[in-house]
Protein backbone atom coordinates (compact mmCIF):
# COMPACT_ATOMS: atom_id res chain seq x y z
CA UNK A 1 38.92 169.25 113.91
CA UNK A 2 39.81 172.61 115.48
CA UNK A 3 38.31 174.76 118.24
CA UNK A 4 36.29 176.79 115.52
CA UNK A 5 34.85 173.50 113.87
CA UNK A 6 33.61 171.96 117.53
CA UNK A 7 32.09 175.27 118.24
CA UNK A 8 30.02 175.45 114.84
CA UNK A 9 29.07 171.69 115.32
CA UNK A 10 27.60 172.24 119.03
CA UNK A 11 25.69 175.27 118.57
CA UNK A 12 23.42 173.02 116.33
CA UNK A 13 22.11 171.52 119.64
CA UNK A 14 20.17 173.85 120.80
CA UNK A 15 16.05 173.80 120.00
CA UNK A 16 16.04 176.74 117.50
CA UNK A 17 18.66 174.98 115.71
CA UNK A 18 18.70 171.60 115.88
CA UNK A 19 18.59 169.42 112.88
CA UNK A 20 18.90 165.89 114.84
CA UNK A 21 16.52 163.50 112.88
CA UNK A 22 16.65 160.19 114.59
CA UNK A 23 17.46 158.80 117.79
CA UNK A 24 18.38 155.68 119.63
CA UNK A 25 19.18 154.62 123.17
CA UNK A 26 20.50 151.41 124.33
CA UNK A 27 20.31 150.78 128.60
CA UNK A 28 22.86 148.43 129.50
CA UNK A 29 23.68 147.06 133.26
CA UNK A 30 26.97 146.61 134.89
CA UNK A 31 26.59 142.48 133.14
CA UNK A 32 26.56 143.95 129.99
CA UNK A 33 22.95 142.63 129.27
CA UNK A 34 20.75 145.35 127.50
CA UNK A 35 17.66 146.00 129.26
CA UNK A 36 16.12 148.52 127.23
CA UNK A 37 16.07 149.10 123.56
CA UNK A 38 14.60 152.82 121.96
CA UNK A 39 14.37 154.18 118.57
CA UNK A 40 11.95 157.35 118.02
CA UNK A 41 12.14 160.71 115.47
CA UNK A 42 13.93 163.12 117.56
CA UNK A 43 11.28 165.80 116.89
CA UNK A 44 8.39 163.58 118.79
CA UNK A 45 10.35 163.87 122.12
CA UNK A 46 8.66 166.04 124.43
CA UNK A 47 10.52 169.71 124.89
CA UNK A 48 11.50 169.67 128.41
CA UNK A 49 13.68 165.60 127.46
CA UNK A 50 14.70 167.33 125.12
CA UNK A 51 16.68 170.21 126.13
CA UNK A 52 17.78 167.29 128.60
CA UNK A 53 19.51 165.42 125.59
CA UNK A 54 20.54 168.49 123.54
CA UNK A 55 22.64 169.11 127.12
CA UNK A 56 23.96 165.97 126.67
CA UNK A 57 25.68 165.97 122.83
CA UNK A 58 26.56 169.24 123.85
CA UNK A 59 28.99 167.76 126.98
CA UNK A 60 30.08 165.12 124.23
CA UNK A 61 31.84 167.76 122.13
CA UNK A 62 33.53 169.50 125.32
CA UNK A 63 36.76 169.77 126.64
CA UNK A 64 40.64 170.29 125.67
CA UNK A 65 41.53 168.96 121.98
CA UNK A 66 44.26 165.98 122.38
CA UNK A 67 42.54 166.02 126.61
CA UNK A 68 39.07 165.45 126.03
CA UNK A 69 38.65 165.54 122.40
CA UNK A 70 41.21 163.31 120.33
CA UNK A 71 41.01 163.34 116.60
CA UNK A 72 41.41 159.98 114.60
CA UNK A 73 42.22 159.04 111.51
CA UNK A 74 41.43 155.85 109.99
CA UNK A 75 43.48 153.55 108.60
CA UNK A 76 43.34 152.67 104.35
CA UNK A 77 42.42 148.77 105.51
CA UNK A 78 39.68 150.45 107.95
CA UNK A 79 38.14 152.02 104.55
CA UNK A 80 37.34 148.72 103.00
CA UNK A 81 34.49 146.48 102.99
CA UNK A 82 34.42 145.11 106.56
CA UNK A 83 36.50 147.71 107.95
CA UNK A 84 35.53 150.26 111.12
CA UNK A 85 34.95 153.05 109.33
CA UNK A 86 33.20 151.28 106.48
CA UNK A 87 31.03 150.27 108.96
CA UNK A 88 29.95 153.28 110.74
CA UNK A 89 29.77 154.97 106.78
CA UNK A 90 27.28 152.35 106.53
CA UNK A 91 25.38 152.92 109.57
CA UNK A 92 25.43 156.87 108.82
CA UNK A 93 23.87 156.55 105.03
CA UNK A 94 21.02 154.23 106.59
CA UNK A 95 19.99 156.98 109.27
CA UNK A 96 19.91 155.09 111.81
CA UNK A 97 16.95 153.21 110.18
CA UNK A 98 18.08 149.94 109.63
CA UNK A 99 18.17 148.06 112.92
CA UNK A 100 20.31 145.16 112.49
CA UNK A 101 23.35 148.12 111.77
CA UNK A 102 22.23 149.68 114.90
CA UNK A 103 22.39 146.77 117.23
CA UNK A 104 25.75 145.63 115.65
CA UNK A 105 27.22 149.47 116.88
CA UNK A 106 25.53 148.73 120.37
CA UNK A 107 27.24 144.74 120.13
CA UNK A 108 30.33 146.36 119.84
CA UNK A 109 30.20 149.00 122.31
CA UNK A 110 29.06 146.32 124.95
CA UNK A 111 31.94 143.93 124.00
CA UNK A 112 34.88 146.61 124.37
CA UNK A 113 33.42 149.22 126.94
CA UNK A 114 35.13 148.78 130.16
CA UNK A 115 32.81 150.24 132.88
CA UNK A 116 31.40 148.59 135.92
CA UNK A 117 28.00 150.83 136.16
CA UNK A 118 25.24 150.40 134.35
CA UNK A 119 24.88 153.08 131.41
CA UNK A 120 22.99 154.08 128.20
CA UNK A 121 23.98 154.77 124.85
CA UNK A 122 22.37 156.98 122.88
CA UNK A 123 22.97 157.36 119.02
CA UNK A 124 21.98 160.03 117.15
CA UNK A 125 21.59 161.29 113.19
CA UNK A 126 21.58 164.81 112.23
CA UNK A 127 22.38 166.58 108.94
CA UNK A 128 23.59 170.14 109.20
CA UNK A 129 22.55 172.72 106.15
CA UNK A 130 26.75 174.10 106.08
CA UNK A 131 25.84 178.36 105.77
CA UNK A 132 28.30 179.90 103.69
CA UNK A 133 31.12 182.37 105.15
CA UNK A 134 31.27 186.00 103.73
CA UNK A 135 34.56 187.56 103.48
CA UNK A 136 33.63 189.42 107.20
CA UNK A 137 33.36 185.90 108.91
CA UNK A 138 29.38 186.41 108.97
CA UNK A 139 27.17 183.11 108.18
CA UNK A 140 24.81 183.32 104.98
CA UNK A 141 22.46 180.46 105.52
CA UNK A 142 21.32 181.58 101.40
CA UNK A 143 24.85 180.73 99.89
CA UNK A 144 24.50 177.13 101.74
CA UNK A 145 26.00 174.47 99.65
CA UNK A 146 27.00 171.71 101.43
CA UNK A 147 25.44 169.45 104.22
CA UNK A 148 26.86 167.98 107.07
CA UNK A 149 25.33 164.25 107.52
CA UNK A 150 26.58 162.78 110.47
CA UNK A 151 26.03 160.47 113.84
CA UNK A 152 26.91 161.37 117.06
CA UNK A 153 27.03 158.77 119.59
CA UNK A 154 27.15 159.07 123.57
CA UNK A 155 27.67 156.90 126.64
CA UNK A 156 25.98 158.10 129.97
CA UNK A 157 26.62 156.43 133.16
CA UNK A 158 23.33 155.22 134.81
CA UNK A 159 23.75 155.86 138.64
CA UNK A 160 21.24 155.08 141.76
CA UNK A 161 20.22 158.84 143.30
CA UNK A 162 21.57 159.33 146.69
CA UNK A 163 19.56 158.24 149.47
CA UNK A 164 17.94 160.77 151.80
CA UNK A 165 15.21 162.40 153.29
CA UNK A 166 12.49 164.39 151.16
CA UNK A 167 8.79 166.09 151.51
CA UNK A 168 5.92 163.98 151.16
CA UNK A 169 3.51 167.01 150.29
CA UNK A 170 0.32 164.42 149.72
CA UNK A 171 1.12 163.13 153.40
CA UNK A 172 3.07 166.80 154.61
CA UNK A 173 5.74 164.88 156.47
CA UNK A 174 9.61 164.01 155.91
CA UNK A 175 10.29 160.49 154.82
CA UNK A 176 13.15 158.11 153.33
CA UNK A 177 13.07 159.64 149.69
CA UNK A 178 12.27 157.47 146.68
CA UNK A 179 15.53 156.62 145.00
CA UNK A 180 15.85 156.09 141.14
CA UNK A 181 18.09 155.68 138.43
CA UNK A 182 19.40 158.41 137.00
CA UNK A 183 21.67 159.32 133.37
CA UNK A 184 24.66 161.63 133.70
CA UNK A 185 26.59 163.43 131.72
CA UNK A 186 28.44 161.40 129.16
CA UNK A 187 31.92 159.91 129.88
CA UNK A 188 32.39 158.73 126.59
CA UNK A 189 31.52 159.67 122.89
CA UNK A 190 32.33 159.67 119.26
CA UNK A 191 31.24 162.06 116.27
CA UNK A 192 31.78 160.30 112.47
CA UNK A 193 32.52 161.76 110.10
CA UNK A 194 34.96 164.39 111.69
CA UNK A 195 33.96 168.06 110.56
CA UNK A 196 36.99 169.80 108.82
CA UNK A 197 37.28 172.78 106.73
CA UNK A 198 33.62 173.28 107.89
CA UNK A 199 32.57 170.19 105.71
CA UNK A 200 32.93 166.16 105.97
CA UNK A 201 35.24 163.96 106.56
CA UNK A 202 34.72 160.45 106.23
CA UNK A 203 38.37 159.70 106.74
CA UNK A 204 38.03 161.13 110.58
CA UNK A 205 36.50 161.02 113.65
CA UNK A 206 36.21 162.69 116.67
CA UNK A 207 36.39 160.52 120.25
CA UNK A 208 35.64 162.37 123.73
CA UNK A 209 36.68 160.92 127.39
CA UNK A 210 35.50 162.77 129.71
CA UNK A 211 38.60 161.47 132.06
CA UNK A 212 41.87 162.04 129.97
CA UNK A 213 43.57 159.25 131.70
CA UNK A 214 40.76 157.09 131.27
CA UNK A 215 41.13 157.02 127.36
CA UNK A 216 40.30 152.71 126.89
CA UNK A 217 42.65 151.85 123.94
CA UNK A 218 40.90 148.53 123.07
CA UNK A 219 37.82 150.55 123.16
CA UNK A 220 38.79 153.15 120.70
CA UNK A 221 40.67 149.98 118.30
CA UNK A 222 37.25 148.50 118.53
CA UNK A 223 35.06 151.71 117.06
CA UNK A 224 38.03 152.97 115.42
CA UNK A 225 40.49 150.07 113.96
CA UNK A 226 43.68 151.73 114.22
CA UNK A 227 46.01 152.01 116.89
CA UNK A 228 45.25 154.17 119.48
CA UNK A 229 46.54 157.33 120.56
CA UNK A 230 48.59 158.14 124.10
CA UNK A 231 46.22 159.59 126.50
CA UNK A 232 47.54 162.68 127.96
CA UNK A 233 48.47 162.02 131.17
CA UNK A 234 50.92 159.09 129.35
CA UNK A 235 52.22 161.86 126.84
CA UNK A 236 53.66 163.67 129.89
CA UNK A 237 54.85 160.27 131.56
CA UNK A 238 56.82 159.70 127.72
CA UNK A 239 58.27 163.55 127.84
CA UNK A 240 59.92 163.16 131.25
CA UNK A 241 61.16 160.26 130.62
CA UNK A 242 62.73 161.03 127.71
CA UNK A 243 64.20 163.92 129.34
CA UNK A 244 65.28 162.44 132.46
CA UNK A 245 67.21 159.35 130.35
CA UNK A 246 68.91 162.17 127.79
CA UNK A 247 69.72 164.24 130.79
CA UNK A 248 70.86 162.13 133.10
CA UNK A 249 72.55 162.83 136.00
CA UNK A 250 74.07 165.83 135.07
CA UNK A 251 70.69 167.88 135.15
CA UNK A 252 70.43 170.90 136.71
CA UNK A 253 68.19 173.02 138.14
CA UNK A 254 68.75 175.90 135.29
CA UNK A 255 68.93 173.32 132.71
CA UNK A 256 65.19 172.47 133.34
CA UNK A 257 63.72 175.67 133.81
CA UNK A 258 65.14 176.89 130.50
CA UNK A 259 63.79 174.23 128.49
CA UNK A 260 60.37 174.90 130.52
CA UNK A 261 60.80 178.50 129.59
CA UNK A 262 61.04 177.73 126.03
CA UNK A 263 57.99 175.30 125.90
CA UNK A 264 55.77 177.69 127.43
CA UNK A 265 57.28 180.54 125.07
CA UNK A 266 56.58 177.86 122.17
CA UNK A 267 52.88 177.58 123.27
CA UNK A 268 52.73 181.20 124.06
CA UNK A 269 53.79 182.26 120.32
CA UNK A 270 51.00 179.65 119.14
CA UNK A 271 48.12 180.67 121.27
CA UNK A 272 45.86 182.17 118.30
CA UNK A 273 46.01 179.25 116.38
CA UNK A 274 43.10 177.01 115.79
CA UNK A 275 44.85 174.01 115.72
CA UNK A 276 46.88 172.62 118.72
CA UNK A 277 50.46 172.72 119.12
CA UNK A 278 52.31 169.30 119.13
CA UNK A 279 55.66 168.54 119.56
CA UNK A 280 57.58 166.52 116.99
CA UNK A 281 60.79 164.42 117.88
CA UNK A 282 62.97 167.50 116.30
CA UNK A 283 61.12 170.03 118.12
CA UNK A 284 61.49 168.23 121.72
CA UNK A 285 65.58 167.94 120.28
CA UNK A 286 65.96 171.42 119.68
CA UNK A 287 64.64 172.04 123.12
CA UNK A 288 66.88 169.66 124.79
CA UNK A 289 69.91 171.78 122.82
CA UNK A 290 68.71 174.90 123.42
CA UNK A 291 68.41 174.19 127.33
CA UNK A 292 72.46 173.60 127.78
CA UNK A 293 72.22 169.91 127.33
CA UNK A 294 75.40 168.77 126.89
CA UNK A 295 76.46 166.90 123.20
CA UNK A 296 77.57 164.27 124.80
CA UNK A 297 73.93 163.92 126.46
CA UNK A 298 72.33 164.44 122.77
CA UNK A 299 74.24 161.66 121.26
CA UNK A 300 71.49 159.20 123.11
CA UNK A 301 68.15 161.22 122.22
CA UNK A 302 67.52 158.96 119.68
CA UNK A 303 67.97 155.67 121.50
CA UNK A 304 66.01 157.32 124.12
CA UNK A 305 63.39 158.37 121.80
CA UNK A 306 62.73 155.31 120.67
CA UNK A 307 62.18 153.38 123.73
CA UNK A 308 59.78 155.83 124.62
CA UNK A 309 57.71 156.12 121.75
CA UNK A 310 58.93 153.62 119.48
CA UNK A 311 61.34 152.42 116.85
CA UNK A 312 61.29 154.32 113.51
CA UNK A 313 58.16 156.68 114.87
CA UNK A 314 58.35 160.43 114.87
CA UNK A 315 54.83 160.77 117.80
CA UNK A 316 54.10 164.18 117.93
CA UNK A 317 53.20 165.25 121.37
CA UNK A 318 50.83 167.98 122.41
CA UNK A 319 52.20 171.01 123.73
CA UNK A 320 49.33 171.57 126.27
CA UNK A 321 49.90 167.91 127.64
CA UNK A 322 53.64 168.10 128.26
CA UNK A 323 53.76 171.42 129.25
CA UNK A 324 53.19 173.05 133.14
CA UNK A 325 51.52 176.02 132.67
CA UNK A 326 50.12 176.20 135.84
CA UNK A 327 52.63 175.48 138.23
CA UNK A 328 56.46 174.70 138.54
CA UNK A 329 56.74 172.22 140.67
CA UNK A 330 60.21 172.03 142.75
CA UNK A 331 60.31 168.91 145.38
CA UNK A 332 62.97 167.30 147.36
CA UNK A 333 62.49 164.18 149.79
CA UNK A 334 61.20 166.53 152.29
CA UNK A 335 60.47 169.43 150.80
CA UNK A 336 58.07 170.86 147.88
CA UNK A 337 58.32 173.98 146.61
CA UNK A 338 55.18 175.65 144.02
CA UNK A 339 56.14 178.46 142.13
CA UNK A 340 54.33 181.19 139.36
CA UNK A 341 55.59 178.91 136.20
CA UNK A 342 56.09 182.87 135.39
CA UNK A 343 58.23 184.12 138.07
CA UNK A 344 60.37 180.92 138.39
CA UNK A 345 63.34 183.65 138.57
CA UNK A 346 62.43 184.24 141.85
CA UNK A 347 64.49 181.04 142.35
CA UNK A 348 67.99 179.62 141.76
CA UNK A 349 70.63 177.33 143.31
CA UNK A 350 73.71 178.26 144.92
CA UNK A 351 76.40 176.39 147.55
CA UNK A 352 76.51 177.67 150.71
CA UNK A 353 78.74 176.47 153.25
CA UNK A 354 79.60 173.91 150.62
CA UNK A 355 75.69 172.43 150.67
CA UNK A 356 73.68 172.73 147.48
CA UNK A 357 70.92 174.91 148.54
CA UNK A 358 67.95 176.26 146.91
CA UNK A 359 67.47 179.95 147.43
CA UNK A 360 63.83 181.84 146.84
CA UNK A 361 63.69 186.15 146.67
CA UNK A 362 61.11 187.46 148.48
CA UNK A 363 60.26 190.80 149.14
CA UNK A 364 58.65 192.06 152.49
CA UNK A 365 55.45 190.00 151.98
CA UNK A 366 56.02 186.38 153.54
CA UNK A 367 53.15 184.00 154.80
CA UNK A 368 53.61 181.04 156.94
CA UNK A 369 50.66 178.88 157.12
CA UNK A 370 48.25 181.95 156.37
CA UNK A 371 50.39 184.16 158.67
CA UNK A 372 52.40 187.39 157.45
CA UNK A 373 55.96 186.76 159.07
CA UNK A 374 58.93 189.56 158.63
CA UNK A 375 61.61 188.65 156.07
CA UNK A 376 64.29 191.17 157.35
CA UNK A 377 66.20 190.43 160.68
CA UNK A 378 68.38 193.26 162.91
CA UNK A 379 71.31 191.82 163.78
């Protein structure tokens, strides 16, 4: 799914536009004992919960695609009878309605959810009328000819409110305030079937973590059945380390800010498109060359390669995972140095009396610890 697709999905959860159908909820504590069980039509919840939940599917569909949002495939085994996505096909085409379905999904959430909090997991089925597109990008709800059936599923953590002091206005006085338990915003979620080409795929699925480095791999083999994905924090762990090992020791300063250069230029060049840039093992070679790195260096970018990502596997890597846009980060054991990722030719290396020493321009505008200093000396 692209940025487009997630867009067109969440604006359905909203009140003049929702098309939601059915709803369940499952409270589970920290023991992984269910303590409450719910199923209701979504359209008998009162308005004010409601805007409450719509809030909530709409968190489940937010964040950074291959961050937040990670698109899976399933596997051909995963397809057949017994498989993951066989099973949540199944669960879809009942509506929710048969119950033994639904408290399998909430079995197997309990057994592979890591989380030491109580939570609730709510499950919902919606079917979105698909509006045609004229020609001028403008929805025509009359040349509709598809629909959308699909379940949404999110996990809320369940926490204690904060203890404090409130207003008693029956008694007018301030007094230790009533604490209770309270849902927050999801930190986990799935959408099946995936939405591409604004239609359905039952081959795909969309997970969300709201903490990319928090991405549970057994979780996502248990709802998903394939292998799971690299969070993002580990895609940048598996990009400098295949840089420092192909590298070496022979890395220099100018060597690394080229090839960050020509990433950001990469992403830069690709920021209109809807899907997001990744970076294949011939793309991240053709950086590596087009930095300075010696031949003799590039002779071990495959070995390297595949120790990092594995034998006989080409893992694409996001561009916006790898990549400091942000900041360029320069450090020594006693020194770090932050710089515009933009204006990194402010700096450069040079020896001077026969030290390696890193030299920064700098105009007449210097601070030192919040404090304009002057940057040119009289002898």
């Amino acid at each position: 799914m692209n940025k487009t697709e997630i867009v067109e999905i969440k604006k359905q959860f909203a009140p003049d536009r929702c098309t939601i159908d059915r709803i369940c909820g499952c409270y589970v504590d920290h023991e992984k004992n269910k303590l409450m069980v719910d199923k209701r039509a979504f359209g008998s919840i009162p308005e004010e919960e409601m805007y409450k939940y719509l809030d909530i599917f709409k968190h489940t569909l937010t964040g950074t695609i291959g961050k937040n949002l990670i698109p899976l495939e399933f596997p051909m085994d995963q397809e057949e009878e017994g498989g993951t996505q066989n099973f949540l096909l199944a669960l879809r085409d009942t509506h929710l309605e048969d119950d033994s379905l639904v408290d399998e999904f909430y079995d197997r959430v309990i057994a592979n959810y890591v989380n030491a909090e109580n939570y609730y997991i709510i499950l919902v089925h919606a079917m979105y009328d698909i509006p045609g597109v004229t020609s001028d990008h403008i929805e025509n709800d009359d040349a509709s000819t598809d629909v959308y059936d699909y379940i949404l599923c999110s996990i809320c953590p369940v926490k204690l409110s904060k203890a404090g002091l409130g207003y008693n206005e029956t008694d007018n006085r301030i007094e230790d305030r009533f604490r209770d338990w309270v849902v927050d915003a999801p930190s986990k979620g799935m959408l099946f079937p995936a939405f591409i080409d604004r239609n359905t795929d039952i081959h795909n699925m969309l997970y969300f973590t709201k903490k990319p480095e928090d991405l549970q791999p057994e979780f996502i083999t248990a709802l998903f059945g394939g292998r799971p994905p690299m969070s993002a924090p580990d895609q940048k762990d598996t990009f400098n380390a295949i840089i420092t090992d192909t590298i070496g020791e022979e890395g220099s300063y100018d060597t690394i800010k080229t090839l960050h250069e020509n990433l950001e230029q990469m992403i830069e060049d690709h920021a209109e498109d809807q899907t997001p840039l990744t970076i294949g093992k011939e793309d991240l070679r053709s950086l590596l060359q087009d930095a300075g790195v010696p031949e003799q260096n590039m002779e071990r970018f495959n070995k390297n390669y595949e120790n990092c990502v594995g034998e006989n596997e080409d893992y694409p890597l996001l561009a916006s995972n790898i990549a400091n846009d942000k900041k360029f980060r320069i450090e020594t054991p006693d020194v770090e140095i932050k710089v515009n990722p933009e204006r990194t030719d402010l700096v450069e290396t040079r020896i001077i009396d026969g030290r390696q020493c890193i030299v920064i321009k700098v105009d007449d505008h210097v601070e030192v610890n919040g404090i304009n200093v002057r940057t040119i000396f009289n002898d």
